[in-house]
C-alpha atoms as a PDB file:
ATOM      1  CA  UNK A   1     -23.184  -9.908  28.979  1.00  0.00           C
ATOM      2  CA  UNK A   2     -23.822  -7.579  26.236  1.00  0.00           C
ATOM      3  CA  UNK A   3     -27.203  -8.705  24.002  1.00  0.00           C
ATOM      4  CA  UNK A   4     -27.828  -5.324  22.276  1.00  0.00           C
ATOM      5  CA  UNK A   5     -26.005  -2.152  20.178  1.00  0.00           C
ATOM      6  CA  UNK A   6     -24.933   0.584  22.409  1.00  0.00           C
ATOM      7  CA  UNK A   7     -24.144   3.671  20.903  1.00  0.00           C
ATOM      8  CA  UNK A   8     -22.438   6.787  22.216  1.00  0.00           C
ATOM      9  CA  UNK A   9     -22.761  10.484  22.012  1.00  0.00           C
ATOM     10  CA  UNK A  10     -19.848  12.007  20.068  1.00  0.00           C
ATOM     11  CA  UNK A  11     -16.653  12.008  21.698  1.00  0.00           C
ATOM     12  CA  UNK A  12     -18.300  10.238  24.839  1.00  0.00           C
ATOM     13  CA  UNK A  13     -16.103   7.209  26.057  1.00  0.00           C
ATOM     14  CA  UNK A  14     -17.508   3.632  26.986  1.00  0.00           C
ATOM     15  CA  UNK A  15     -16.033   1.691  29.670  1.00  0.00           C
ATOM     16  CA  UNK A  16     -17.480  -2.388  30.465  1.00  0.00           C
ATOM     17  CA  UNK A  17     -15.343  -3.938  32.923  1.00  0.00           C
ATOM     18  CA  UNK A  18     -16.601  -7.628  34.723  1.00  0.00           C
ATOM     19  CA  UNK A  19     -15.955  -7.790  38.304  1.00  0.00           C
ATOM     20  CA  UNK A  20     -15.151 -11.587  40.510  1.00  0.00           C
ATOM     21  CA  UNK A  21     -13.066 -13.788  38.592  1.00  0.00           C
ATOM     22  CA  UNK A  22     -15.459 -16.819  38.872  1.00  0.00           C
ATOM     23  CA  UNK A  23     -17.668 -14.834  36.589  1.00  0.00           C
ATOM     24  CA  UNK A  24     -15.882 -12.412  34.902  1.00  0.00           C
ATOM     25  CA  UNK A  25     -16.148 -13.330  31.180  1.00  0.00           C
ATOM     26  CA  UNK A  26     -16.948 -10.258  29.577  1.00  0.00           C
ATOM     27  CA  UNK A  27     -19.419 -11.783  26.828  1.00  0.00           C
ATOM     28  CA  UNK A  28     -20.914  -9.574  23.271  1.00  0.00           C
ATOM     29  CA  UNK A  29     -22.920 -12.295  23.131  1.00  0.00           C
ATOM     30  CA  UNK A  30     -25.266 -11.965  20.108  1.00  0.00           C
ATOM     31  CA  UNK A  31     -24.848 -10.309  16.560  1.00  0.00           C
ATOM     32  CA  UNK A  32     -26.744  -7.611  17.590  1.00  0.00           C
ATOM     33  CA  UNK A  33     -24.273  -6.595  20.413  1.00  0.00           C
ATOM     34  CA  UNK A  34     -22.507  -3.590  18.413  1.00  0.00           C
ATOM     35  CA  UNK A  35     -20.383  -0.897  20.417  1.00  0.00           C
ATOM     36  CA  UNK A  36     -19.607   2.718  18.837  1.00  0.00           C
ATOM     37  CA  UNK A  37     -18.676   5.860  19.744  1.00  0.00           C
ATOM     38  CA  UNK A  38     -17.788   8.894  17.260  1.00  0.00           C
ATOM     39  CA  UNK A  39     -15.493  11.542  17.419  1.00  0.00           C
ATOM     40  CA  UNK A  40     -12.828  11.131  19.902  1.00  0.00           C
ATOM     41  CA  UNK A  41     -14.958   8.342  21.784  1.00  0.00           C
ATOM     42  CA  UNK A  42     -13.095   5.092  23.260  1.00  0.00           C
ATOM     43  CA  UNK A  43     -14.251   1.759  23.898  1.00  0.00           C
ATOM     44  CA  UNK A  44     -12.517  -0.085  26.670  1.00  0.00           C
ATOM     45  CA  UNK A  45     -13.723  -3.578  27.871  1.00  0.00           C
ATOM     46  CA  UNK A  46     -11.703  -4.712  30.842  1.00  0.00           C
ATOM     47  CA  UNK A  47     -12.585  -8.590  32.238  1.00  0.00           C
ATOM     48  CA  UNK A  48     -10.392  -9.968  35.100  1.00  0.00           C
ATOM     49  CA  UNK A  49     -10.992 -13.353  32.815  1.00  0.00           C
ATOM     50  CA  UNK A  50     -11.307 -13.326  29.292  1.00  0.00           C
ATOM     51  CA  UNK A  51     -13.383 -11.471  26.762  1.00  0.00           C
ATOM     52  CA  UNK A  52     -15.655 -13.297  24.353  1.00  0.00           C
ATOM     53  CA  UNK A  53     -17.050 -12.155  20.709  1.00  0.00           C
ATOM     54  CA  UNK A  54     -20.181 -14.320  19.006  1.00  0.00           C
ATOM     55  CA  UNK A  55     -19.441 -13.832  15.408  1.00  0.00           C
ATOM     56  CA  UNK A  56     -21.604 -10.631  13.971  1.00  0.00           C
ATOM     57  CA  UNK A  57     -20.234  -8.627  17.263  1.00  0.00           C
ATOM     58  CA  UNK A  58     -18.884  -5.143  16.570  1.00  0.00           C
ATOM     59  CA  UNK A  59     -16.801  -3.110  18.211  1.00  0.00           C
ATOM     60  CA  UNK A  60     -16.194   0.278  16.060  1.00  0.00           C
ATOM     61  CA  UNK A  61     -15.012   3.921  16.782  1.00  0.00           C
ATOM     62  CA  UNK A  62     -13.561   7.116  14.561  1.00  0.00           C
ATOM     63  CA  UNK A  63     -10.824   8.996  16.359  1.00  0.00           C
ATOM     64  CA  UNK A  64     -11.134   7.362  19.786  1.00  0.00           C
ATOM     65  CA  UNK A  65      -9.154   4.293  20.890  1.00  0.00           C
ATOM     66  CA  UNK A  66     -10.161   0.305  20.996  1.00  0.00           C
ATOM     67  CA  UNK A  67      -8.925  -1.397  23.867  1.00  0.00           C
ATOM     68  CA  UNK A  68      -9.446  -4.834  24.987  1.00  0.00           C
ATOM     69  CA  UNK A  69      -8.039  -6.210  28.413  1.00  0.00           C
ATOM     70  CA  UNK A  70      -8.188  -9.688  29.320  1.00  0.00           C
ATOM     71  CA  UNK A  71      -6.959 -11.787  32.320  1.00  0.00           C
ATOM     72  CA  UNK A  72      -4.124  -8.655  33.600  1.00  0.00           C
ATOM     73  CA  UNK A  73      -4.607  -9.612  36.865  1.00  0.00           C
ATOM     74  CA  UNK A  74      -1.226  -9.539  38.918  1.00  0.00           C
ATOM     75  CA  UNK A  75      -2.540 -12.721  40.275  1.00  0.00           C
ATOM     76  CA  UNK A  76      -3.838 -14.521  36.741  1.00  0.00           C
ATOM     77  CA  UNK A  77      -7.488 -16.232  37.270  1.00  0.00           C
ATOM     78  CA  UNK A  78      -7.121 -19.683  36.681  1.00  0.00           C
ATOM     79  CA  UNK A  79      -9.892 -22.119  34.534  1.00  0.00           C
ATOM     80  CA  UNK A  80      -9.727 -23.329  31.020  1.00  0.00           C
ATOM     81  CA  UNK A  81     -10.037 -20.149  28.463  1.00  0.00           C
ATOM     82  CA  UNK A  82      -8.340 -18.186  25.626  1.00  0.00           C
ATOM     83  CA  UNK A  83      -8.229 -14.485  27.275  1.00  0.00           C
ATOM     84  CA  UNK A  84      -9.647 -12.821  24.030  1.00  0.00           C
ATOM     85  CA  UNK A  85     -11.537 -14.658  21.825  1.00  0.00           C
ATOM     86  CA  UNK A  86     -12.856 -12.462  18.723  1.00  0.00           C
ATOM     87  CA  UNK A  87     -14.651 -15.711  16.680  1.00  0.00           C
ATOM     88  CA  UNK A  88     -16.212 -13.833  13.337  1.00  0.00           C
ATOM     89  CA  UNK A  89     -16.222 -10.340  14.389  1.00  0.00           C
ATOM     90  CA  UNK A  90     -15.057  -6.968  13.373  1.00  0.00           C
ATOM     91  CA  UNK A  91     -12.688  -4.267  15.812  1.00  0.00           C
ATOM     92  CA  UNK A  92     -12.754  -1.252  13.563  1.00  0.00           C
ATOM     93  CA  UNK A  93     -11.410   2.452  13.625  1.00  0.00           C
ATOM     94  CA  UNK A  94     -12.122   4.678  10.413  1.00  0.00           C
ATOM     95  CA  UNK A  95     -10.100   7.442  11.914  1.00  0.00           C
ATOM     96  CA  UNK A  96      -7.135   7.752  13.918  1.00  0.00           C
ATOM     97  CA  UNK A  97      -8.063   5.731  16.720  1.00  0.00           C
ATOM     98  CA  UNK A  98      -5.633   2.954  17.756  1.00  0.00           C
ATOM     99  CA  UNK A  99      -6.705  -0.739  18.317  1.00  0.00           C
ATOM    100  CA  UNK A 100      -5.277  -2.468  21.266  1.00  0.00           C
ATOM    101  CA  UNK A 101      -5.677  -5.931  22.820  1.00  0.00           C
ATOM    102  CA  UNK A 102      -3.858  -7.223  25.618  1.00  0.00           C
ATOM    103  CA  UNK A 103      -4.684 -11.271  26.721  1.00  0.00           C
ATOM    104  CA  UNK A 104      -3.644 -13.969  29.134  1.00  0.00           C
ATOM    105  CA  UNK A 105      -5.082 -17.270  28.434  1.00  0.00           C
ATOM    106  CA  UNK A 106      -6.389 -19.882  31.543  1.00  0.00           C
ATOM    107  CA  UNK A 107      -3.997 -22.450  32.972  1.00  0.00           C
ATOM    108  CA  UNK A 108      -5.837 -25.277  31.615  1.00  0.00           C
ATOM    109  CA  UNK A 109      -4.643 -27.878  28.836  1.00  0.00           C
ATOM    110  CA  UNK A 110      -5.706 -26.973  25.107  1.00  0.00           C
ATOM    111  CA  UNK A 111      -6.819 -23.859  23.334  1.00  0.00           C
ATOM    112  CA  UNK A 112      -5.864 -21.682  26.413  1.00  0.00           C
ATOM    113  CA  UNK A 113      -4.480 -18.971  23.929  1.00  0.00           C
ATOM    114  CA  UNK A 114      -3.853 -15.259  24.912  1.00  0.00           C
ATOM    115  CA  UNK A 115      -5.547 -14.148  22.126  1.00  0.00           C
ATOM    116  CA  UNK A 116      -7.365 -16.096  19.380  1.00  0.00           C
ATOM    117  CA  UNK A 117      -8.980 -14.763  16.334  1.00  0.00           C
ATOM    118  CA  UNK A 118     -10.723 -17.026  14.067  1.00  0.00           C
ATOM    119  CA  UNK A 119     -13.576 -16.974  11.877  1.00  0.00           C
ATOM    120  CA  UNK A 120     -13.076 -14.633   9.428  1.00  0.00           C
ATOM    121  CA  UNK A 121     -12.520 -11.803  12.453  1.00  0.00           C
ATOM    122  CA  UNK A 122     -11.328  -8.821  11.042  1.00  0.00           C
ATOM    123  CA  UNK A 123      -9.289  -5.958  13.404  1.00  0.00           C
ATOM    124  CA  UNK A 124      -8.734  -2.732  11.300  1.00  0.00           C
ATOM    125  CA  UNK A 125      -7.741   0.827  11.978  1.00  0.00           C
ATOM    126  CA  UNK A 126      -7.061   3.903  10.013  1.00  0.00           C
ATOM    127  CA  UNK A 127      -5.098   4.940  12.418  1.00  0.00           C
ATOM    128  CA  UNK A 128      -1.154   4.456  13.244  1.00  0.00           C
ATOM    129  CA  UNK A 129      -1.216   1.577  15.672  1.00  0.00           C
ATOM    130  CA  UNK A 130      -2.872  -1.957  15.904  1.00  0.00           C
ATOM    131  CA  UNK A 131      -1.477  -3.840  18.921  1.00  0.00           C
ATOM    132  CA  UNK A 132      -1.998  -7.278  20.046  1.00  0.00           C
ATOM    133  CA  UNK A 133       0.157  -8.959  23.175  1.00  0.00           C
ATOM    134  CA  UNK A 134      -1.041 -12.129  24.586  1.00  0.00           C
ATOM    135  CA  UNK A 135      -0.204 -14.363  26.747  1.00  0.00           C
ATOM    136  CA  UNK A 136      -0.352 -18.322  27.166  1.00  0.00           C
ATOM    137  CA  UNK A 137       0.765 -20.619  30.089  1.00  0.00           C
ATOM    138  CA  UNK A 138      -0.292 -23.387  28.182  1.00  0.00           C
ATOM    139  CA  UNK A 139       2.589 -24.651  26.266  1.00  0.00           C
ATOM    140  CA  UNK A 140       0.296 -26.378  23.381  1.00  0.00           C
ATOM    141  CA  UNK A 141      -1.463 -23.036  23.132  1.00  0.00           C
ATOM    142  CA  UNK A 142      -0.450 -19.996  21.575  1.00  0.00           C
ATOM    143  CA  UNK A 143       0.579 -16.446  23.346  1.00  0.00           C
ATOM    144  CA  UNK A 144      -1.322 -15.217  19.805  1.00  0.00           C
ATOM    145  CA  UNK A 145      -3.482 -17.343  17.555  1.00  0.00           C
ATOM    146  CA  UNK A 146      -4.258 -15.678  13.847  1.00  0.00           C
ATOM    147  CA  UNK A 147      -6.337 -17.970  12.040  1.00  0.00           C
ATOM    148  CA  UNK A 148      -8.662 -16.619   8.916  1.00  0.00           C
ATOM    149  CA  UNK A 149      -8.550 -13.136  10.251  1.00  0.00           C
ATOM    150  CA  UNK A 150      -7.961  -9.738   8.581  1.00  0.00           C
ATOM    151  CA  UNK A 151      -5.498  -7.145  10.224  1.00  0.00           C
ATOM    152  CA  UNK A 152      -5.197  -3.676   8.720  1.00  0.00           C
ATOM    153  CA  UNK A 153      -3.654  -0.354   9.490  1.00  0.00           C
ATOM    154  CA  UNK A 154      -3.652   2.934   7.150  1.00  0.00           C
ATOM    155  CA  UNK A 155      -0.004   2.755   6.193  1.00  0.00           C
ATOM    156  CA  UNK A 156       1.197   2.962  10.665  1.00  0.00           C
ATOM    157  CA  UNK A 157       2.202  -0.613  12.258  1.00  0.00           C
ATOM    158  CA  UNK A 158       0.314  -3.544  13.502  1.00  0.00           C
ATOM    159  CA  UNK A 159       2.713  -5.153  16.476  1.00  0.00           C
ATOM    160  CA  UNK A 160       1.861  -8.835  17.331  1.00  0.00           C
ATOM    161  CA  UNK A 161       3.791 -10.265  20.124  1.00  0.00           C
ATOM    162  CA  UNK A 162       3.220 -13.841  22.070  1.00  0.00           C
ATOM    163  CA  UNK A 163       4.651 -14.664  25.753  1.00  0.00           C
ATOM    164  CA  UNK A 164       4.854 -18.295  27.275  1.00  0.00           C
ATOM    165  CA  UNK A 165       3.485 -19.849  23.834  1.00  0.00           C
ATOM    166  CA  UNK A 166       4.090 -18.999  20.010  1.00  0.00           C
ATOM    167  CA  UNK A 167       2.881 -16.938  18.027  1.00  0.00           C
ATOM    168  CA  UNK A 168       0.531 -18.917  14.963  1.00  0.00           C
ATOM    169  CA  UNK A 169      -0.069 -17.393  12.358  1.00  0.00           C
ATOM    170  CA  UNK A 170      -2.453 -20.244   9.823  1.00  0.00           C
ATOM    171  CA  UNK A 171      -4.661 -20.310   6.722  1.00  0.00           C
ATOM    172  CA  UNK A 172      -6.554 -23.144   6.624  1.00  0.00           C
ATOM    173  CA  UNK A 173      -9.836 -22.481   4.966  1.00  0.00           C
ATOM    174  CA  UNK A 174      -9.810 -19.169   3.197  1.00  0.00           C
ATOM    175  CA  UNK A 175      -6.461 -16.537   4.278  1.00  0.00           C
ATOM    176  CA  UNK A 176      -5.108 -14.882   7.177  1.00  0.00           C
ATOM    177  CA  UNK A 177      -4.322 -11.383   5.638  1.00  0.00           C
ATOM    178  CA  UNK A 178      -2.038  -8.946   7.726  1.00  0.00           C
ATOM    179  CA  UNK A 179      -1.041  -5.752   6.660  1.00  0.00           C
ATOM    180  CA  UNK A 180      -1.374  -3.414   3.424  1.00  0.00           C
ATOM    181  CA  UNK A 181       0.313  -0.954   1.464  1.00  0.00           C
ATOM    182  CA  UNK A 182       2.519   0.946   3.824  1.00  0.00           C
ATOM    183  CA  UNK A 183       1.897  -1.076   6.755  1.00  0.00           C
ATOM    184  CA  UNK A 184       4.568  -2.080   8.950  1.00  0.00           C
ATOM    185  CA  UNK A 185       4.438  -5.628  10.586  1.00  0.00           C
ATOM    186  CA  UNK A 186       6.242  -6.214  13.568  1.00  0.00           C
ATOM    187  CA  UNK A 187       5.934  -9.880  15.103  1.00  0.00           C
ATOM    188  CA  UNK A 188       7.981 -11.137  18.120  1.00  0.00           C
ATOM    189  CA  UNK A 189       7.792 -14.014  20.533  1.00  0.00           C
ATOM    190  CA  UNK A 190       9.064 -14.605  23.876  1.00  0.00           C
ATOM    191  CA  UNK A 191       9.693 -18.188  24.872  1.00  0.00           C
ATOM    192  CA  UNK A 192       7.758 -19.536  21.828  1.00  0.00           C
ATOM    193  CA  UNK A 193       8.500 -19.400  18.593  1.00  0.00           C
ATOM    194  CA  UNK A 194       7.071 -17.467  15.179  1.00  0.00           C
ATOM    195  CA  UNK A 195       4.792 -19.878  13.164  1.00  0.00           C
ATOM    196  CA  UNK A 196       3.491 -19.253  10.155  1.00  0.00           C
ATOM    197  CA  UNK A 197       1.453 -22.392   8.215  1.00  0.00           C
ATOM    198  CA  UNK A 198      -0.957 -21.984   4.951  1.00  0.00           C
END
C-alpha cells in the first residue's frame, strides 16, 4: 500500500512489486500517493493480483518508461478483481517515455476486467508508444474497459488490445477521448469483440 508521494533522483528507477497472491493487490491508495522520477527514471509496479488507483493517484515520469503489470502469473491468481484498475487518476510521460499496462482480471462473475479505467482517468505520453493488453476470463467482463478516460500520445501510437472478453470502449457521463493529432490508434480483440457505445 502506497499512502504518500515518492519521488526519485534523476534518472533513478522505481520498482514496487507485491509478493503472495492472497495479498498481493498493489494499492496507491490515497490522493497523496504520487510516483515520479525525472530524466531517464522508470516506474514499474508489478502485483501477482491486480493493481489499484484511488482517484487523485499519480504516476508521472519524463524520459523513463511507465509500466504496470497485473495478474502475469503463468498460473493466474484466482478471486473476484479487474487486474488494473486506474479509477480517476493520471499515468503521465512529458518526454519520451512509453506507457505500458499489461492486466488479467480474477475468475469471478462481474467487473473482472483486465484493465478498467474510469473516472475521468487520464493515461498520456509524449512519447511514441501507449500500450494497454488485458485480459478477462470473465465473459461479461471486458479484456479492456475505457470508460470517461483520456488517452494521448505526441503524434506515436496508442495500441489497445482485449483477450477472453471485448474490448469497451463507452461515454456515458462526460467522453472517452483517445488519440490526437498524429496519433495512431490501433485496437484489436481476441475472442471478444470491438465495442464502442456513447
Amino acid at each position: 500500500v502506497v499512502q504518500n508521494s515518492i519521488a526519485m533522483a534523476a534518472n533513478r528507477n522505481l520498482r514496487i512489486e507485491t509478493l503472495g497472491a492472497n495479498l498481493g493487490t498493489l494499492s496507491l491508495a490515497t490522493a497523496d500517493a504520487d510516483l515520479s522520477a525525472s530524466g531517464t527514471g522508470a516506474i514499474t509496479l508489478i502485483s501477482p493480483r491486480d493493481i489499484v488507483r484511488t482517484p487523485g493517484s499519480s504516476v508521472a515520469t519524463v524520459n523513463g518508461s511507465i509500466n504496470l503489470s497485473a495478474n502475469q502469473n503463468s498460473l493466474p491468481t484466482p478471486g473476484s478483481f479487474s487486474g488494473i484498475d486506474v479509477n480517476a487518476a493520471n499515468l503521465s510521460s512529458t518526454g519520451t517515455g512509453s506507457v505500458i499496462l499489461w492486466g488479467r482480471g480474477g475468475n469471478g462473475t462481474g467487473d473482472q476486467h483486465g484493465i478498467r479505467l474510469r473516472g475521468v482517468a487520464s493515461l498520456t505520453t509524449a512519447g511514441p508508444n501507449l500500450t494497454m493488453s488485458g485480459v478477462s476470463i470473465d465473459p461479461v467482463s471486458s479484456g479492456l474497459s475505457v470508460a470517461l478516460a483520456a488517452l494521448g500520445v505526441g503524434g506515436g501510437t496508442i495500441d489497445l488490445s482485449g483477450d477472453g472478453g471485448d474490448v469497451a470502449i463507452s461515454a456515458t457521463e462526460t467522453s472517452a477521448v483517445i488519440g490526437g493529432v498524429g496519433d495512431t490508434v490501433l485496437l484489436g480483440s481476441l475472442g471478444g469483440n470491438v465495442n464502442f457505445a456513447a
